[in-house]
C-alpha atoms as a PDB file:
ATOM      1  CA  UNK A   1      27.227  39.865 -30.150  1.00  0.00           C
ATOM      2  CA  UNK A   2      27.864  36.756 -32.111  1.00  0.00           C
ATOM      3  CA  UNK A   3      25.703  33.393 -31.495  1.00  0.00           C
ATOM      4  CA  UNK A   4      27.568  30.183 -31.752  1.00  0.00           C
ATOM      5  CA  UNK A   5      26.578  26.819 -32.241  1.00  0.00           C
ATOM      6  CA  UNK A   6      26.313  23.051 -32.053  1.00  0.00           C
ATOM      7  CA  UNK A   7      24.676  20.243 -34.141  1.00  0.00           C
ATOM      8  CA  UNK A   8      23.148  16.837 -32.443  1.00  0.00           C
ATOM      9  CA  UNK A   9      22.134  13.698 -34.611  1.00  0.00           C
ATOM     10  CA  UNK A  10      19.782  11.983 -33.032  1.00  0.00           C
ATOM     11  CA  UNK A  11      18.866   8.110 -34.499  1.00  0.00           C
ATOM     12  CA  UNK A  12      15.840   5.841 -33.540  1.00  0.00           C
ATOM     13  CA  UNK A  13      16.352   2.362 -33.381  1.00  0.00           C
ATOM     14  CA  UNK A  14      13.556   1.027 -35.926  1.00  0.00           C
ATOM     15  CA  UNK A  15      11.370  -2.276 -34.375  1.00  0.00           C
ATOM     16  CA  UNK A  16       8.481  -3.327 -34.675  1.00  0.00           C
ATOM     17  CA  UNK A  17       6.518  -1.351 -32.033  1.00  0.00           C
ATOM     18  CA  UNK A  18       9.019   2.286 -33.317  1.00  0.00           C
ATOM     19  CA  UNK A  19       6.578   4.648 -32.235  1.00  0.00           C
ATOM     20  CA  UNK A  20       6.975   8.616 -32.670  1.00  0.00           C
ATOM     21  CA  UNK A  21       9.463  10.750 -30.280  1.00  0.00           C
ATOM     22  CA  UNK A  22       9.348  14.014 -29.160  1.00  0.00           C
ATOM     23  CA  UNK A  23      12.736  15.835 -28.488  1.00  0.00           C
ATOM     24  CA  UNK A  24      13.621  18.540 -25.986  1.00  0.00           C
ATOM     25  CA  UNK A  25      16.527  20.880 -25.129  1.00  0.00           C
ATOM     26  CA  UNK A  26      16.497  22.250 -21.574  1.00  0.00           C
ATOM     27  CA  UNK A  27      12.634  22.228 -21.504  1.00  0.00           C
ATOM     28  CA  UNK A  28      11.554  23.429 -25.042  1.00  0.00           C
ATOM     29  CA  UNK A  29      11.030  21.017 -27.927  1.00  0.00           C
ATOM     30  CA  UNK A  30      13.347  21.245 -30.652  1.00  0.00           C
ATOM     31  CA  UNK A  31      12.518  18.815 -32.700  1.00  0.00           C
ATOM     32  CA  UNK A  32      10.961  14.999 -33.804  1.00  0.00           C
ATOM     33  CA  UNK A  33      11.440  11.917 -34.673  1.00  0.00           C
ATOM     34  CA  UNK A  34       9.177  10.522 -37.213  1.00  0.00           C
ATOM     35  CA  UNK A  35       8.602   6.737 -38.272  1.00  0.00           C
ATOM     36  CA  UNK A  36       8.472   6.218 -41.919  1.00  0.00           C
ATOM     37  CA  UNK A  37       8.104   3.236 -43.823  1.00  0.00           C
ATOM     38  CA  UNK A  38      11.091   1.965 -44.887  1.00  0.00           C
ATOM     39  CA  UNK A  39      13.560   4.814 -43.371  1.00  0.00           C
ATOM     40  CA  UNK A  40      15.612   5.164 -40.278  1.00  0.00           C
ATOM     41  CA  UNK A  41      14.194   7.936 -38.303  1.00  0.00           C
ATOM     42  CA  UNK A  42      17.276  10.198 -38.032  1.00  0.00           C
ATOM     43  CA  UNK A  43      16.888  14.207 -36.622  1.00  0.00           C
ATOM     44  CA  UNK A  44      19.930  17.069 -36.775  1.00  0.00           C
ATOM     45  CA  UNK A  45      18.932  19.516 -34.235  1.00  0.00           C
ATOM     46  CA  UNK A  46      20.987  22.915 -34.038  1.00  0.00           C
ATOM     47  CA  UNK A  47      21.444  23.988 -31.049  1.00  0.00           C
ATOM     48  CA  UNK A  48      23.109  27.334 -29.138  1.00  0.00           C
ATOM     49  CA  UNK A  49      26.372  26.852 -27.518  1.00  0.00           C
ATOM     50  CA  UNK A  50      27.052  27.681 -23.864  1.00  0.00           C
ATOM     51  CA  UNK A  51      29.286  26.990 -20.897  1.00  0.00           C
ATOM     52  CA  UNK A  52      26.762  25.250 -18.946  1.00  0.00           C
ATOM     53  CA  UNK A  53      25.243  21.854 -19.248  1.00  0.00           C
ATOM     54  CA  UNK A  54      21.661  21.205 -20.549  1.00  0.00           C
ATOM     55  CA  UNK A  55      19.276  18.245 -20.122  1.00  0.00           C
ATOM     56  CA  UNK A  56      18.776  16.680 -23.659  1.00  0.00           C
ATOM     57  CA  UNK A  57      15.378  14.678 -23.026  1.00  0.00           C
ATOM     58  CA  UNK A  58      13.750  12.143 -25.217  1.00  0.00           C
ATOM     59  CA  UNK A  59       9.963  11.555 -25.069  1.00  0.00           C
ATOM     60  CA  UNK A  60       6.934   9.614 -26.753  1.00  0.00           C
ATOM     61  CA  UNK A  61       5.077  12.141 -29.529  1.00  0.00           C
ATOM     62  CA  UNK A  62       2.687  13.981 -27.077  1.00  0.00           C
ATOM     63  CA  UNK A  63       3.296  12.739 -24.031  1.00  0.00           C
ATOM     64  CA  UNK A  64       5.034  13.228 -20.756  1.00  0.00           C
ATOM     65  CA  UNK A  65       6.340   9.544 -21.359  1.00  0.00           C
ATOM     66  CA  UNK A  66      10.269  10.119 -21.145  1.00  0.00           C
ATOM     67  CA  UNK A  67      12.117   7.519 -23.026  1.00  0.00           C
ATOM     68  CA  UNK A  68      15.888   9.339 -22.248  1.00  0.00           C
ATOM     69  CA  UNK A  69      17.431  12.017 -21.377  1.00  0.00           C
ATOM     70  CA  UNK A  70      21.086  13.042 -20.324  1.00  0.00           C
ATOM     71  CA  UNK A  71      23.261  16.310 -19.526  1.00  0.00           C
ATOM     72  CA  UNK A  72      25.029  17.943 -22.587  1.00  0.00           C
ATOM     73  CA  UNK A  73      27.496  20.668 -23.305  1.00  0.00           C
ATOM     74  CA  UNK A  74      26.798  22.402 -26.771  1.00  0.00           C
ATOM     75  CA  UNK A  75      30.248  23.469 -27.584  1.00  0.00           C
ATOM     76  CA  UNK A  76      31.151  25.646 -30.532  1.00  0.00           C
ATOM     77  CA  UNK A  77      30.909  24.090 -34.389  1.00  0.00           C
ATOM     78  CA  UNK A  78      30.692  20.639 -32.376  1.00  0.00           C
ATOM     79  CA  UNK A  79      28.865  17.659 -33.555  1.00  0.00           C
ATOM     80  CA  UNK A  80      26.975  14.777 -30.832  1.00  0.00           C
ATOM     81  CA  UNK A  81      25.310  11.815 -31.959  1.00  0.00           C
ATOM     82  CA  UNK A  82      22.792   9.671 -29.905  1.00  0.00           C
ATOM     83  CA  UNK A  83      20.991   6.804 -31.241  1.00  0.00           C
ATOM     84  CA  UNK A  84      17.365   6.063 -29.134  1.00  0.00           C
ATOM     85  CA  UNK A  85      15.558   3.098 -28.336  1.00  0.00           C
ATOM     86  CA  UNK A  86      12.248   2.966 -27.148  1.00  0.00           C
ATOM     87  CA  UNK A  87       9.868  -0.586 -27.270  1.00  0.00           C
ATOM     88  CA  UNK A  88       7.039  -1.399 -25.107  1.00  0.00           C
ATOM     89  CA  UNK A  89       7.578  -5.318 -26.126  1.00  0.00           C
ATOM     90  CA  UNK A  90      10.995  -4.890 -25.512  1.00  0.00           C
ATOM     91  CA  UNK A  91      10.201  -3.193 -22.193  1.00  0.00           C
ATOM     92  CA  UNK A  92      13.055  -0.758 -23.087  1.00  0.00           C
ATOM     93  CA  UNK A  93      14.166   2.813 -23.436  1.00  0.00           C
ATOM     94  CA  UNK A  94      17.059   4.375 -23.013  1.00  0.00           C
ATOM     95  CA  UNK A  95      19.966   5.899 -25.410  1.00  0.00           C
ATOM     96  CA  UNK A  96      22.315   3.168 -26.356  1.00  0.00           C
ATOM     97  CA  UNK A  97      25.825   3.197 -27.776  1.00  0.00           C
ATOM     98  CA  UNK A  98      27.670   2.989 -31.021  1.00  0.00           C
ATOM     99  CA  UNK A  99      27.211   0.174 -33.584  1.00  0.00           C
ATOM    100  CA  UNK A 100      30.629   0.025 -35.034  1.00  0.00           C
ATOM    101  CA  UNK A 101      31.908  -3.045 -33.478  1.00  0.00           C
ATOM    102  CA  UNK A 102      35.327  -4.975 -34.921  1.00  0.00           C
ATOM    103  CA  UNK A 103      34.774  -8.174 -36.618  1.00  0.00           C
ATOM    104  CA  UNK A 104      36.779 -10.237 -33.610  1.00  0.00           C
ATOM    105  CA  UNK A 105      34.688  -8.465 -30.991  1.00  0.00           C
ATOM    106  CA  UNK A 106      31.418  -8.101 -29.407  1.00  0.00           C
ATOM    107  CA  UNK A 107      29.624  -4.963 -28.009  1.00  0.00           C
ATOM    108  CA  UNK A 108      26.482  -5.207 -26.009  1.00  0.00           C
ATOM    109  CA  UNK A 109      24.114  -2.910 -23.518  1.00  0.00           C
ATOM    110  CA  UNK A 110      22.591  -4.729 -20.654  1.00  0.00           C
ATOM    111  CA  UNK A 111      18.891  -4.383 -19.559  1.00  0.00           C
ATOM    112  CA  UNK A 112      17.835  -6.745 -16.068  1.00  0.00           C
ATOM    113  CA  UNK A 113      14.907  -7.020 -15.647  1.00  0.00           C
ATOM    114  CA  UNK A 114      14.023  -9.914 -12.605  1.00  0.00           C
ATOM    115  CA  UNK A 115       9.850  -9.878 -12.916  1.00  0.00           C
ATOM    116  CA  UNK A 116       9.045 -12.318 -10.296  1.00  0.00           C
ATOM    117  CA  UNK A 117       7.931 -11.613  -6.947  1.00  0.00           C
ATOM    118  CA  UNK A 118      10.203 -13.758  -5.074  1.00  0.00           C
ATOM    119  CA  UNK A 119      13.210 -12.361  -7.653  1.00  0.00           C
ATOM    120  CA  UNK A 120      13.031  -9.072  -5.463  1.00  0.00           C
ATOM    121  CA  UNK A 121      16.481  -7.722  -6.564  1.00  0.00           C
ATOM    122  CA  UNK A 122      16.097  -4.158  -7.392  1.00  0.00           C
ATOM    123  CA  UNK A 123      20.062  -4.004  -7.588  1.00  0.00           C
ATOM    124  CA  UNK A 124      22.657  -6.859  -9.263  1.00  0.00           C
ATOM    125  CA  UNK A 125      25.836  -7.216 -10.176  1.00  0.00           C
ATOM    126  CA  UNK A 126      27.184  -9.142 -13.037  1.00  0.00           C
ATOM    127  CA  UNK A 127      29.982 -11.599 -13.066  1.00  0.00           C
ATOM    128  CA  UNK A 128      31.003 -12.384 -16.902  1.00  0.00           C
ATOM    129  CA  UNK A 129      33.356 -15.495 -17.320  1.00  0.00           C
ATOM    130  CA  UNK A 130      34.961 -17.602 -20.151  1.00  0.00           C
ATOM    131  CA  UNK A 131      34.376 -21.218 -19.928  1.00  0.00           C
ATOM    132  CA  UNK A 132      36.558 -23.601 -21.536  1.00  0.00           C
ATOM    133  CA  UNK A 133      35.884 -27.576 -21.048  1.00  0.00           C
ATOM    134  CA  UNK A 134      34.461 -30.307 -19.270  1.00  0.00           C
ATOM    135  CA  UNK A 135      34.057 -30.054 -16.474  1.00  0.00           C
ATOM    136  CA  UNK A 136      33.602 -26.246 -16.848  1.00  0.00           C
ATOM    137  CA  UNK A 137      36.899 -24.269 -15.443  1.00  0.00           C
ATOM    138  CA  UNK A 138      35.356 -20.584 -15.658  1.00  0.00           C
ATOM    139  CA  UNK A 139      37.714 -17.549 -15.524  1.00  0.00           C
ATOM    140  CA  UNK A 140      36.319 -14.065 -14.571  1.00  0.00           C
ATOM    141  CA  UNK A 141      36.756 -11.230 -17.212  1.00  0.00           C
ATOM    142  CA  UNK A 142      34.171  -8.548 -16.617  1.00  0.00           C
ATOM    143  CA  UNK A 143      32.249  -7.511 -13.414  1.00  0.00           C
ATOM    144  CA  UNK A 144      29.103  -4.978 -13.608  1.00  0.00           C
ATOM    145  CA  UNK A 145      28.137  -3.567 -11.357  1.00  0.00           C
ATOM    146  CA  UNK A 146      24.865  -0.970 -10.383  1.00  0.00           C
ATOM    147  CA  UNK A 147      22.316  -2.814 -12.781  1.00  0.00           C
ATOM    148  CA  UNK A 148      19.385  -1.527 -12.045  1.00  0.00           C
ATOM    149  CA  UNK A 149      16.255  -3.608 -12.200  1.00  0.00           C
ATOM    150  CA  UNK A 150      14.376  -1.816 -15.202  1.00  0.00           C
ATOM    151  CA  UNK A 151      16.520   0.472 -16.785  1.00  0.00           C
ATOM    152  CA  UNK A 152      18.468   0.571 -19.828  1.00  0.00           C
ATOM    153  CA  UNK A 153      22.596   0.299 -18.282  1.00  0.00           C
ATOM    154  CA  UNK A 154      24.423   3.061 -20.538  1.00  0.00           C
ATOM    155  CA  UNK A 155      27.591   1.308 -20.275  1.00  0.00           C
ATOM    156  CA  UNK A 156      28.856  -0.371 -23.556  1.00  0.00           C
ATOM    157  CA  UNK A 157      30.637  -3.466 -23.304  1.00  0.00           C
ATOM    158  CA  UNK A 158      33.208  -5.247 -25.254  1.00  0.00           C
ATOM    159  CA  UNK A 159      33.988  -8.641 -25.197  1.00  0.00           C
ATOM    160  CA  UNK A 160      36.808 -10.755 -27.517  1.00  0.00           C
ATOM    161  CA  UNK A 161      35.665 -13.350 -29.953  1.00  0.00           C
ATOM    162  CA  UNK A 162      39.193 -15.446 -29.818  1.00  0.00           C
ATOM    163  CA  UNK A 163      41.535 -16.332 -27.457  1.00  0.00           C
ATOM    164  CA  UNK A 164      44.961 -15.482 -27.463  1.00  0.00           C
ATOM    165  CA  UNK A 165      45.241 -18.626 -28.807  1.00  0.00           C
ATOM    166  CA  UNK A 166      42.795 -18.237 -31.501  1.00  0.00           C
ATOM    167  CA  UNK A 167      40.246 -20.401 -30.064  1.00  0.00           C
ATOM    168  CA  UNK A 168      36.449 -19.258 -30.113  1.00  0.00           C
ATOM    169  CA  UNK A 169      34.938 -18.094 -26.436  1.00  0.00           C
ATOM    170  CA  UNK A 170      32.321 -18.785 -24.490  1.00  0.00           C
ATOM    171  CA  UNK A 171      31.199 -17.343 -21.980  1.00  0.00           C
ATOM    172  CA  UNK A 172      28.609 -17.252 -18.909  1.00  0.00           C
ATOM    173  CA  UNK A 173      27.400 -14.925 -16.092  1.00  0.00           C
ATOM    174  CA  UNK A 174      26.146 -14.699 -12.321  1.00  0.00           C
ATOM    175  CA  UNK A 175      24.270 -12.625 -10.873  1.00  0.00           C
ATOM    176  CA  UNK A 176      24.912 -10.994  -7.092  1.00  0.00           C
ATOM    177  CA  UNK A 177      22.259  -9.352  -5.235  1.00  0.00           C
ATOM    178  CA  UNK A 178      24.068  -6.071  -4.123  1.00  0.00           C
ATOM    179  CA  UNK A 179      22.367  -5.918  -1.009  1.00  0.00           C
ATOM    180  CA  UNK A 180      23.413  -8.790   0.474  1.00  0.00           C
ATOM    181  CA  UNK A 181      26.392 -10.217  -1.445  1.00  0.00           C
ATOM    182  CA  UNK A 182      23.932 -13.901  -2.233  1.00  0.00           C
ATOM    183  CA  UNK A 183      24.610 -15.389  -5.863  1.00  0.00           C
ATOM    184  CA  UNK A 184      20.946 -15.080  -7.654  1.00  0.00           C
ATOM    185  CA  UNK A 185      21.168 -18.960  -8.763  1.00  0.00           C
ATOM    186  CA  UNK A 186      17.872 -20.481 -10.183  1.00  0.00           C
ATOM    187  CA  UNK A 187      18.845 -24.364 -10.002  1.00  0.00           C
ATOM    188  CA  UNK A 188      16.375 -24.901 -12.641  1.00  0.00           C
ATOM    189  CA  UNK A 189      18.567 -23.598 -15.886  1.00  0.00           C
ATOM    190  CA  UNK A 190      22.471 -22.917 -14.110  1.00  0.00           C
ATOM    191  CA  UNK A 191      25.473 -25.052 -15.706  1.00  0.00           C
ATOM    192  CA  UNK A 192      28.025 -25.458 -13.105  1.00  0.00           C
ATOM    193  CA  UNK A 193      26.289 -22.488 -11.397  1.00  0.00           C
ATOM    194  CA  UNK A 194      25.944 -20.042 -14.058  1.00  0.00           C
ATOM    195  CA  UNK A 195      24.172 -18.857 -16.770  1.00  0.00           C
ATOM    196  CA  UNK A 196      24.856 -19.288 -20.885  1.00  0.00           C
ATOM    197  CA  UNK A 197      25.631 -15.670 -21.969  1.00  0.00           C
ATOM    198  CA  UNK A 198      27.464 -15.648 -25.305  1.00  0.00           C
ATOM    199  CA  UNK A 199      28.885 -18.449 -27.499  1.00  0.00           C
ATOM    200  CA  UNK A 200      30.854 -16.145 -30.349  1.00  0.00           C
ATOM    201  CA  UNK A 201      30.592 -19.312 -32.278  1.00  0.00           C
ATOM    202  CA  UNK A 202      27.286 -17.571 -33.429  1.00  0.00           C
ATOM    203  CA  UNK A 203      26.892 -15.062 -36.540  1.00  0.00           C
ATOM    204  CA  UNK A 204      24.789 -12.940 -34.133  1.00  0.00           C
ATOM    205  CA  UNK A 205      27.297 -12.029 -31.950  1.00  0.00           C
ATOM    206  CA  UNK A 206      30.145 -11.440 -33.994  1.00  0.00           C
ATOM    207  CA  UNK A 207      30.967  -8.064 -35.122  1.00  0.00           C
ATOM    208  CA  UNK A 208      27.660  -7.526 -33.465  1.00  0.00           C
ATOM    209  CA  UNK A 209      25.793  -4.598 -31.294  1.00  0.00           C
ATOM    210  CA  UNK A 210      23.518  -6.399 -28.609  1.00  0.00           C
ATOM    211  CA  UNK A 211      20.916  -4.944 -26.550  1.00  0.00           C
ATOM    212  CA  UNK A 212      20.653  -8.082 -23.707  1.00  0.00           C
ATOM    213  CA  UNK A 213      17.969  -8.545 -21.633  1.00  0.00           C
ATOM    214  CA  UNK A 214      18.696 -10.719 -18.429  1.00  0.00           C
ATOM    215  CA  UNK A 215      15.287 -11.808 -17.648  1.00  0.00           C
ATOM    216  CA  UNK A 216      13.396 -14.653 -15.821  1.00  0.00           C
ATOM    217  CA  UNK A 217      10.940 -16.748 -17.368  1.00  0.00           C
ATOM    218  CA  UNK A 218       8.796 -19.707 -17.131  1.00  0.00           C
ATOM    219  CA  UNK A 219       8.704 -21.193 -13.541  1.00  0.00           C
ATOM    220  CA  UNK A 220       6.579 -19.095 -10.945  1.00  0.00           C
ATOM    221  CA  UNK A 221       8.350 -20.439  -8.036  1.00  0.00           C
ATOM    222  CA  UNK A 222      12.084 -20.226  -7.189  1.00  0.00           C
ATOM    223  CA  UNK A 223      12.628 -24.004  -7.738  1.00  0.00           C
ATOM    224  CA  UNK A 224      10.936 -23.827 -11.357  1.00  0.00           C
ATOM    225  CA  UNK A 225      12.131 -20.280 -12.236  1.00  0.00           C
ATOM    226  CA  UNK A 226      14.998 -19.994 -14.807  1.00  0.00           C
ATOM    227  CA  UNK A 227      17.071 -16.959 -15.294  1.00  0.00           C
ATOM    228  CA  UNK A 228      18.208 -16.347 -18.826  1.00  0.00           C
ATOM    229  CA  UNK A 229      20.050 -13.502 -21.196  1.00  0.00           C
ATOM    230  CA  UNK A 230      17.803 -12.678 -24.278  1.00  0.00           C
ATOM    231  CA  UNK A 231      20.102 -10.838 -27.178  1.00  0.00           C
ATOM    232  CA  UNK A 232      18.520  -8.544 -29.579  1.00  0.00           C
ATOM    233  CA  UNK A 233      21.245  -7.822 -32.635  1.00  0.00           C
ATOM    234  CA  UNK A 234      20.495  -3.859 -33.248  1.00  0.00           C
END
């Protein structure tokens, strides 16, 4: 009988904290992850094809930390590519998405993460507008929803640089508690009741992969609390 088979590439996203990953294929280790000074940490594992899907699962060197994991189908001579992220500064793990991005664009994951006791949200949703003048007139383009308080979203985003027009956007977000419907405002830091998300007047963001973090900082009470996206260009 003849044995088939698949390749996955698996990448680490170098920081400062990159720690060693361990990396398993329904159950049995396959392979690791490495840091090296100076050099992406970057794995091809070879793995059996089959019919059925397996759990590809990420952890930290020697533990039963996970960092990821998803469902994959090894297909014939295929090739899969994941690129990992794990940072205990950060607060983040998770697989995230591709870094090719167009120069008149902007990609970015999103991780919430509401810390304060009173900012009991375990579930939001996301409104994304442009706004253009003053006063502000805001026009909707993106709604996420399912953000999960802690966890890395897997979605990939893309958002225009231009307008039509050619002028440079900027843009803000809300925040919805999916529970009840309620805007999550924090009067403290809001600009015509939202929040600054991306001016792609910045270097950073154009052309750019973003891992955001939609955090709250500062104030410990709901009056003094401010609510604020933090990018990190990967």
């Amino acid at each position: 009988m003849e044995n088939y088979f698949g390749r996955v590439a698996l990448t680490q996203v170098v920081l400062g904290d990159t720690t060693n990953l361990d990396i398993f294929y329904n159950g049995k280790k396959v392979g690791a992850m490495i840091k090296a000074p100076e050099a992406i940490p970057t794995v091809d594992v070879v793995l059996p094809a089959g019919q059925q899907a397996a759990k590809l699962s990420i952890y930290k060197a020697g533990t039963d930390s996970l960092v990821a994991d998803t469902s994959i189908i090894i297909t014939q001579n295929s090739a899969q590519s994941f690129r990992v992220i794990s940072s205990r500064l950060l607060n983040i793990n998770g697989f995230i998405g591709s870094a090719a991005v167009t120069p008149d664009s902007s990609k970015f994951q999103l991780f919430y993460y509401l810390n304060q006791s009173f900012n009991d949200y375990p579930e939001a949703e996301m409104y994304i507008y442009t706004s253009v003048g003053r006063p502000a007139v805001l026009t909707e383009v993106l709604v996420v929803k399912g953000l999960k308080k802690g966890v890395l979203d897997p979605r990939v985003f893309t958002l225009p640089c231009k307008s039509a027009a050619g002028a440079t956007l900027n843009y803000v977000f809300k925040l919805k508690d999916s529970k009840t419907g309620n805007w999550i405002l924090r009067q403290a830091n809001t600009v015509n009741g939202s929040y600054i998300f991306m001016n792609m007047s910045y270097e950073s963001f154009k052309g750019r992969f973003n891992l955001v973090s939609i955090i709250d900082v500062d104030g410990d009470t709901p009056e003094t609390n401010k609510v604020k996206m933090v990018p990190n260009t990967i």
